[in-house]
Protein backbone atom coordinates (compact mmCIF):
# COMPACT_ATOMS: atom_id res chain seq x y z
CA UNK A 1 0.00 0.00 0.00
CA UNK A 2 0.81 3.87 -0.64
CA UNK A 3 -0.45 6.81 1.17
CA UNK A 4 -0.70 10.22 0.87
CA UNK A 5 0.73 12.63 3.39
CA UNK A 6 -0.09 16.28 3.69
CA UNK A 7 2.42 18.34 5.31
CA UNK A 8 1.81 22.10 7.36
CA UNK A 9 5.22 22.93 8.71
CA UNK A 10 3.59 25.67 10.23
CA UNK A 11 5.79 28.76 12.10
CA UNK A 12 8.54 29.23 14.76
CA UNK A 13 10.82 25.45 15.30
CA UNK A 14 7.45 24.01 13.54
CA UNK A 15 9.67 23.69 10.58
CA UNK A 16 12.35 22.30 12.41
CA UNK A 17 10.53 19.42 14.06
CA UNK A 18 8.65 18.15 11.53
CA UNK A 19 12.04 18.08 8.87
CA UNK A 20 13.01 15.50 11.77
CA UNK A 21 9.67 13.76 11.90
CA UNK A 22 10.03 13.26 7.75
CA UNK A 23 13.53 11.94 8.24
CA UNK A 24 12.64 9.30 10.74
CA UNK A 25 9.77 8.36 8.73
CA UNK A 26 11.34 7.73 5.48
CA UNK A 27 13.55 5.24 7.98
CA UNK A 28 10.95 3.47 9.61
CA UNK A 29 10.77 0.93 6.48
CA UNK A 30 7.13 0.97 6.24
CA UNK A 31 4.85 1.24 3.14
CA UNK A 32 5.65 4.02 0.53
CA UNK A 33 4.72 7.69 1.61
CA UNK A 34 4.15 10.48 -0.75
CA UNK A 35 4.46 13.82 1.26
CA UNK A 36 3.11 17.47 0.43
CA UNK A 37 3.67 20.39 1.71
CA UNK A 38 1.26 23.11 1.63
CA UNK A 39 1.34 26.40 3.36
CA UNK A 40 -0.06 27.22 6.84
CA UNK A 41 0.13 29.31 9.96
CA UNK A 42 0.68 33.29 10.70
CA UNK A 43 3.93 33.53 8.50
CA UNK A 44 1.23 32.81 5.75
CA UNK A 45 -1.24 34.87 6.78
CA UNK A 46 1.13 37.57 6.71
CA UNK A 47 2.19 36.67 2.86
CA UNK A 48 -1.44 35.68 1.97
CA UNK A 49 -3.78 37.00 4.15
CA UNK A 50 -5.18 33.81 5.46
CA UNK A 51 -3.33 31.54 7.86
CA UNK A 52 -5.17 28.72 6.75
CA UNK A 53 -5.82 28.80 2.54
CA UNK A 54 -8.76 26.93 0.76
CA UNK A 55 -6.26 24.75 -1.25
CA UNK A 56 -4.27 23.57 2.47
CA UNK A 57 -7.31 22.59 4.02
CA UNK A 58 -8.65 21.40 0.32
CA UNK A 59 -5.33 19.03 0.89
CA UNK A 60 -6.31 17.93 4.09
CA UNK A 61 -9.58 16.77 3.12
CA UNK A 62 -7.89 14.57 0.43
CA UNK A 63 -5.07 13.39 2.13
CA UNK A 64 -4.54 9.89 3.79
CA UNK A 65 -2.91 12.06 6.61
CA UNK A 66 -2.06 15.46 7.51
CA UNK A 67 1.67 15.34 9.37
CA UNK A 68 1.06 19.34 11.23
CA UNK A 69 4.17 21.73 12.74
CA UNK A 70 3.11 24.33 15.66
CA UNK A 71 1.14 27.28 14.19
CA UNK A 72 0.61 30.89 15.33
CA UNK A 73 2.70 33.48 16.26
CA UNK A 74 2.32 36.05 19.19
CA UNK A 75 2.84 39.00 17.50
CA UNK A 76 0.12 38.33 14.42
CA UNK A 77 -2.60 38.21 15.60
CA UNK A 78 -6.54 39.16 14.99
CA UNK A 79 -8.47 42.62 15.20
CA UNK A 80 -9.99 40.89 18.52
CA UNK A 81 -6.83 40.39 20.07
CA UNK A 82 -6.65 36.50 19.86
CA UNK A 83 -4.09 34.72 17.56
CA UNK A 84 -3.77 32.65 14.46
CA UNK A 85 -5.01 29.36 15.63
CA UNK A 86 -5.17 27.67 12.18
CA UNK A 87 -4.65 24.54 13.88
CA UNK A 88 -8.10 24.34 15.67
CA UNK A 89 -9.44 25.61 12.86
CA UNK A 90 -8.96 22.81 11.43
CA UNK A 91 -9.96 20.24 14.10
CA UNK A 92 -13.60 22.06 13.36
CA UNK A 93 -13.51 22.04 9.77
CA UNK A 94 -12.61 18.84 9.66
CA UNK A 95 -15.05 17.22 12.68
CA UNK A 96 -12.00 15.96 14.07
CA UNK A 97 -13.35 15.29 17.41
CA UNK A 98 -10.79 13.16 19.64
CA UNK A 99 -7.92 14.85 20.72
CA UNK A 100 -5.37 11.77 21.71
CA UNK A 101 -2.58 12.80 24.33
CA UNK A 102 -0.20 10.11 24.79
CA UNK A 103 1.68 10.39 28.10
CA UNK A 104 5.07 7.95 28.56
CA UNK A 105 7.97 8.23 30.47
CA UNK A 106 11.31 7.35 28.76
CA UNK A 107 13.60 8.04 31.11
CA UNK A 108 13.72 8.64 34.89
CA UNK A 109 15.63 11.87 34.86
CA UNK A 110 13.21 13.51 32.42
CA UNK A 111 10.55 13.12 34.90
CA UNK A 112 10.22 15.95 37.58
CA UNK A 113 8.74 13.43 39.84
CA UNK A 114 11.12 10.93 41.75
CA UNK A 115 11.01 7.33 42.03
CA UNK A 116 8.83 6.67 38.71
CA UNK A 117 10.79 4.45 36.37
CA UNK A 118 10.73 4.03 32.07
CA UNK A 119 7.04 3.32 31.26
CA UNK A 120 5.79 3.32 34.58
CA UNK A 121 3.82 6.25 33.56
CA UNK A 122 1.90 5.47 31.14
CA UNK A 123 -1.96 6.48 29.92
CA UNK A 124 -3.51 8.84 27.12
CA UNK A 125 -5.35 11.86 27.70
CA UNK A 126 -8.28 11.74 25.67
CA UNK A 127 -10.10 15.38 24.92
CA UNK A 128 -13.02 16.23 23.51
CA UNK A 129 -12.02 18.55 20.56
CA UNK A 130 -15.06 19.97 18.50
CA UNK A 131 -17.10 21.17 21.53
CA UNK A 132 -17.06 22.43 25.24
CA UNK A 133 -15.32 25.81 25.98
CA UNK A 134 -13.81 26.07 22.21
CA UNK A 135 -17.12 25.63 20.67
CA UNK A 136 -17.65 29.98 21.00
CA UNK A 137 -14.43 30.32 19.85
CA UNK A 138 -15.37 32.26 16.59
CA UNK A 139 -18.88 33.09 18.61
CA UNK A 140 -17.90 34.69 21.77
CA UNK A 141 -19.49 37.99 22.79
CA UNK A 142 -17.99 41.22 23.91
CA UNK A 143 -20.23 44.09 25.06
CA UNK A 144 -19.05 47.96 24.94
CA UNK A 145 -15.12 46.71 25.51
CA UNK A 146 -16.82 45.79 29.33
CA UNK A 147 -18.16 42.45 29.23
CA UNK A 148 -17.18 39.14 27.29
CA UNK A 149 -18.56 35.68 27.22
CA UNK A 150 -17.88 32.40 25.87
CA UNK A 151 -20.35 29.62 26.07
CA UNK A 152 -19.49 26.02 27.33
CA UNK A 153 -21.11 23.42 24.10
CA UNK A 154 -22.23 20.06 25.46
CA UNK A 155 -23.95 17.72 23.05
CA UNK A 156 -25.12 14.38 23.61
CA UNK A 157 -23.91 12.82 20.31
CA UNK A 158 -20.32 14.71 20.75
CA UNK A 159 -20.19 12.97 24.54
CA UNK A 160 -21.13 9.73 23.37
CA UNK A 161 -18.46 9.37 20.25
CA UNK A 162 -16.00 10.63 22.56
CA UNK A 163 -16.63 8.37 25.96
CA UNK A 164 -17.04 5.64 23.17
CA UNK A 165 -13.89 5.93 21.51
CA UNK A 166 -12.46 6.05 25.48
CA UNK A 167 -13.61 2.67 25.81
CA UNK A 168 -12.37 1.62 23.04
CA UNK A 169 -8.87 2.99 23.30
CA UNK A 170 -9.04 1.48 26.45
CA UNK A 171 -10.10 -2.03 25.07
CA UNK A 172 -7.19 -1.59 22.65
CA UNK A 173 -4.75 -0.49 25.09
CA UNK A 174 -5.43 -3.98 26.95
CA UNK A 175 -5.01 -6.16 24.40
CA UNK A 176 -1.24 -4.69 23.65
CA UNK A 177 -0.56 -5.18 27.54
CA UNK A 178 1.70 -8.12 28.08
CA UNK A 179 -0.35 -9.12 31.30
CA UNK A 180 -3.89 -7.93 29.54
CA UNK A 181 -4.98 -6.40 33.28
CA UNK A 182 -8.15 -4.68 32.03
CA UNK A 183 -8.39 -1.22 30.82
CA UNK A 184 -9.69 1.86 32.57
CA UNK A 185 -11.44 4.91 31.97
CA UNK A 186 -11.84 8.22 34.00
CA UNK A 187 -14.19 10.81 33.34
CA UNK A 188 -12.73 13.95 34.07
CA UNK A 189 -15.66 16.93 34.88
CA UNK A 190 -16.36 19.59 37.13
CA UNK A 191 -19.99 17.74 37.46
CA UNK A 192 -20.76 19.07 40.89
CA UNK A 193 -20.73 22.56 40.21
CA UNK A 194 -21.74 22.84 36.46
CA UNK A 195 -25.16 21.41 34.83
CA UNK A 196 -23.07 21.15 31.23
CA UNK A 197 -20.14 18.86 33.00
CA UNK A 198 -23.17 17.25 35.29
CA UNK A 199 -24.46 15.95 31.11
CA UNK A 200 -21.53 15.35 30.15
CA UNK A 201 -20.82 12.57 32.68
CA UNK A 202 -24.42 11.47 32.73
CA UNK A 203 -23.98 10.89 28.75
CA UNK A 204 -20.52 9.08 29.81
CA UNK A 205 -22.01 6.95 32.48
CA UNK A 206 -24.56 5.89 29.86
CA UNK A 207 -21.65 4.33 27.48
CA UNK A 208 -20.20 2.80 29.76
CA UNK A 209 -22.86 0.84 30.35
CA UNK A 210 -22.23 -1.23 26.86
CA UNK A 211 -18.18 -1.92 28.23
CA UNK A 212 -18.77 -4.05 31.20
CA UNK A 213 -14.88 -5.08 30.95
CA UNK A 214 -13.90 -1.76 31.44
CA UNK A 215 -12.80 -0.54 34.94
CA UNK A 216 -14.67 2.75 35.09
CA UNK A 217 -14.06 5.99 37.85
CA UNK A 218 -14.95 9.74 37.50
CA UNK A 219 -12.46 12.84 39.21
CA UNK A 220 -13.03 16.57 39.13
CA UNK A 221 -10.55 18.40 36.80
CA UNK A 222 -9.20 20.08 39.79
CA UNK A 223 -8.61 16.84 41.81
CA UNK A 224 -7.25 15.30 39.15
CA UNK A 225 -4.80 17.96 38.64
CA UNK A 226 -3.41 16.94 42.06
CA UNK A 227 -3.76 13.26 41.60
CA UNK A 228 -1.77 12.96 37.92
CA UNK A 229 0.87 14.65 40.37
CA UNK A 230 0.93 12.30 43.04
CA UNK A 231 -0.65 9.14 41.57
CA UNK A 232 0.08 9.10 37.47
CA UNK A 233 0.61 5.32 37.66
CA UNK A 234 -2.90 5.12 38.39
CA UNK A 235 -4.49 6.09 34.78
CA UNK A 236 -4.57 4.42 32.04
CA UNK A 237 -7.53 6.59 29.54
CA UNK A 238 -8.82 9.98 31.21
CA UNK A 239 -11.28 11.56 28.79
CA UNK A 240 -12.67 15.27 29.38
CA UNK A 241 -14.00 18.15 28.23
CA UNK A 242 -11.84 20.29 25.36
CA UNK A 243 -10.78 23.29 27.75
CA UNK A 244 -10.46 21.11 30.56
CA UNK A 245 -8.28 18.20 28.52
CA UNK A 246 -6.29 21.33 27.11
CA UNK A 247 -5.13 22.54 30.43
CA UNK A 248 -4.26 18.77 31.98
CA UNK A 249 -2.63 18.22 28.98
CA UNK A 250 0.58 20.19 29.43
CA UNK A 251 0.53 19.56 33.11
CA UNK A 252 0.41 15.43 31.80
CA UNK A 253 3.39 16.43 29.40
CA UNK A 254 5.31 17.88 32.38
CA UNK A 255 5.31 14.55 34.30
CA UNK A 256 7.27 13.12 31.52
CA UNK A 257 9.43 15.84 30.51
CA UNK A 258 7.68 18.93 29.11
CA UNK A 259 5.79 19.69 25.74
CA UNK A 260 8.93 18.23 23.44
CA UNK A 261 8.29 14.65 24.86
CA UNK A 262 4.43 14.88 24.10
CA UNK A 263 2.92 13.77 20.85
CA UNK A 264 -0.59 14.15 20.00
CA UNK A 265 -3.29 13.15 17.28
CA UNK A 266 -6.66 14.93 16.76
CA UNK A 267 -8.81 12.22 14.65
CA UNK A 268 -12.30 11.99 12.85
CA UNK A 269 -14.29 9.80 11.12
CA UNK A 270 -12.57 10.44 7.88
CA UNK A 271 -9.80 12.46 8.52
CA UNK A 272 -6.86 13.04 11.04
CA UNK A 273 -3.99 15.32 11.98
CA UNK A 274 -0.89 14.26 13.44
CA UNK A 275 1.30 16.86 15.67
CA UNK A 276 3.19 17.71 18.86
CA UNK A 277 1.62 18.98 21.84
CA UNK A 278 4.21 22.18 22.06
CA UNK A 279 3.70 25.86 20.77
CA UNK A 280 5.75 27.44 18.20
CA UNK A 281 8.76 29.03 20.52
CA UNK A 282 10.04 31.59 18.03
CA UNK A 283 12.67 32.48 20.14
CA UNK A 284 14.60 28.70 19.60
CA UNK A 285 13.41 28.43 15.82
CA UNK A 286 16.05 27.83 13.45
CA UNK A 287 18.63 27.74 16.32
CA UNK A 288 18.66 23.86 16.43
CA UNK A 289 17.87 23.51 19.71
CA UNK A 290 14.30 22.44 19.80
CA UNK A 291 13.30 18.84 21.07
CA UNK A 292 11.37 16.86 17.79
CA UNK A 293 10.87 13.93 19.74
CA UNK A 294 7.23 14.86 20.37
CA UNK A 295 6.72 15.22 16.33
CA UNK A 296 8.52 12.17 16.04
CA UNK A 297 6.40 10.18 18.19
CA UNK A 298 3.44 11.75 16.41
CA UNK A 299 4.85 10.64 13.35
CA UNK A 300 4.66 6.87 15.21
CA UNK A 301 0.95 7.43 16.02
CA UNK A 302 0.39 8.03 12.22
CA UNK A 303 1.51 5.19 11.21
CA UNK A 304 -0.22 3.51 13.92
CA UNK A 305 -3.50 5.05 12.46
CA UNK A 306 -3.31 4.46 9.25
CA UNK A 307 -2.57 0.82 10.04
CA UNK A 308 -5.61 0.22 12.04
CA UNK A 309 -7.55 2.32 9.96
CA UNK A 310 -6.40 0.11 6.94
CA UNK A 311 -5.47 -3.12 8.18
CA UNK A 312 -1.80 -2.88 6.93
CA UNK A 313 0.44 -4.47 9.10
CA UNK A 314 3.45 -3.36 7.68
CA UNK A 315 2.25 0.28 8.81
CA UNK A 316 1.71 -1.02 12.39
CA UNK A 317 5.14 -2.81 12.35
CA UNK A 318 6.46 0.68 11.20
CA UNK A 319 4.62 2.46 13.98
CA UNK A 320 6.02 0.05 16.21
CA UNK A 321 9.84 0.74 15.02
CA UNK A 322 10.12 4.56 15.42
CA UNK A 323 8.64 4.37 19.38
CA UNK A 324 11.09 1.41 19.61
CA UNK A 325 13.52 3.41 18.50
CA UNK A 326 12.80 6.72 20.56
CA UNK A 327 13.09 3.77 23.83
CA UNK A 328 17.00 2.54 22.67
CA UNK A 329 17.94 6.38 22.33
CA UNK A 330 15.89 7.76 25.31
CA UNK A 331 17.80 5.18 27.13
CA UNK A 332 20.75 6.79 27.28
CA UNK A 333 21.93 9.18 29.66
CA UNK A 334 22.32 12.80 28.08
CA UNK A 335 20.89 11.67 24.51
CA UNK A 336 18.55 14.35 24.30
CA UNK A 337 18.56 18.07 23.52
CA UNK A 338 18.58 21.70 25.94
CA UNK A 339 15.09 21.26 27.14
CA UNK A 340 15.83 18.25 29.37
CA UNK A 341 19.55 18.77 29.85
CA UNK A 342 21.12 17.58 27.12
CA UNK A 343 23.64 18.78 24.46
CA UNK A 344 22.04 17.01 21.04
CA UNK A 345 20.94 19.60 18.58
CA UNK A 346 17.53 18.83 16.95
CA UNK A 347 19.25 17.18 13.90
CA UNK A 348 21.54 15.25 16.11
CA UNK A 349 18.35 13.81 17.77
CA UNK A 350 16.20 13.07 14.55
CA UNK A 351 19.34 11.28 13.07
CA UNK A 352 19.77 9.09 16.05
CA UNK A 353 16.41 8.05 16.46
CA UNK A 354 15.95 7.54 12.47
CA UNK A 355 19.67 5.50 12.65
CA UNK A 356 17.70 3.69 15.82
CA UNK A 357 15.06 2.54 13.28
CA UNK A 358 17.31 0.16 10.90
């Protein structure tokens, strides 16, 4: 099999990340990828006055998979104040409703926590994308520059095909376990103080109902901000609200070494986006400093995607390879870049991990 990759660099070390990502991927040995590169982000708004053209997103509809840098700049933004966010733009345009945070330690020193050793955190962060908080986005009100509002979206079809594909991912997740313990799922809310969050976990409890076999718990997003902290061993598949999955998100990525460790994947029904968790950082870009192991990884969970989502097991295997291969070179001591100590410049990194792969 073939597939078709679209590819948004995006702005700041966005270009520098995914160049690594593309490298590690043409190593990885799996089937035959055809990549495209189409422009994206606030250096292209500021050349064509959109930061997210017809013909990109055209792309992206087309594509077997998009392969996305970090977009936006702080100092282009809108008339309103808020910046380019082409990126979530696209999550609507494209329904692309689950928002997949894989969190994984690789080594014990990247971890600011002590005594946790290499996968002993592990779980995914699952986030509603298309709804909640970031459903006004484009539709918030602001009255006489004194008052503004945004409205919290929560529908019972968007809670069900997001609690569903929880279960799921957490069915999946126990069948790759060596020991098959069964999967788990928390819902994370704020269900005692909001009526939306109270729906959304009625809607959830409702699901769960059809997985029997899945372990099943409920925390409120501020709890659970302490627990990941002093319990992240405990989780296996947290699902929650967009805003809410946003914010736990980078605090999840900081357990296991900051936003250059964490990949991501925001998927569909018929379309999905593969990129980092971290921002643009303008002030590193082009300095060849930045960590790509995050875009790497996310490279891994295309792969991974496309061979579920096709039943091509040479994709899987391929998947399989480049997280292999981020494990042998995580491994050792000082074989990373700045962010987590190390001296490796992004290039340095990418080249190991895509040497790793043969």
């Amino acid at each position: 099999m073939s597939y078709q990759i679209a590819v948004l660099k995006g702005d700041g070390i966005g270009p520098d990340v995914v160049d690594e990502a593309l490298r590690v991927l043409d190593a990885s040995g799996g089937p035959e990828l055809t990549f495209s590169e189409y422009p994206s982000g606030a250096n292209c708004f500021k050349q064509l006055g959109t930061p997210l053209p017809d013909d990109s997103v055209a792309a992206c509809r087309q594509a077997d998979a998009v392969l996305l840098g970090a977009m936006g700049l702080p100092d282009v933004r809108w008339p309103d104040g808020t910046e380019m966010r082409p990126q979530v733009d696209l999550r609507f345009l494209l329904d692309l409703y689950a928002g997949v945070r894989p969190i994984y330690l690789y080594h014990a020193d990247h971890s600011p926590l002590k005594g946790y050793g290499v996968g002993e955190i592990d779980f995914v962060l699952l986030r509603e994308n298309v709804e909640g908080l970031f459903a006004s986005m484009n539709g918030g009100i602001q009255l006489r520059n004194e008052t503004a509002v945004d409205s919290m979206v929560i529908t019972r079809t968007g809670t069900q095909r997001i609690a569903k594909y929880a279960f799921e991912l957490a069915q999946q997740r126990c069948a790759e376990r060596a020991d098959q313990s069964p999967g788990h799922v928390t819902c994370v809310d704020k269900a005692n103080i909001f009526r939306s969050m109270a729906f959304f976990r009625q809607v959830f409890d409702e699901v769960a109902t059809g997985y029997s076999q899945i372990d099943v718990s409920h925390a409120y997003v501020d709890a659970m901000a302490m627990y990941l902290v002093r319990q992240p061993e405990a989780y296996d598949v947290l699902v929650a609200e967009n805003m809410f999955g946003d914010i736990l998100s980078d605090l999840a990525a900081g357990l296991v070494g900051g936003l250059g460790m964490a990949p991501s994947a925001d998927i569909g029904t018929d379309a999905a986006v593969f990129q980092p968790v971290h921002g643009t950082a303008p002030d590193i870009a082009g300095k060849g400093i930045a960590n790509p192991v995050g875009t790497i990884l996310s490279a891994a969970m295309m792969w991974r995607w496309l061979g579920h989502r096709h039943t091509d097991a040479d994709a899987l295997a391929a998947g399989e390879r480049i997280e292999a291969a981020v494990r042998i070179v995580m491994a050792e001591k000082g074989a990373t870049t700045p962010d987590l100590g190390g001296k490796m410049t992004t290039h340095e990194l990418g080249s190991a991990i895509a040497d790793a792969c043969n």
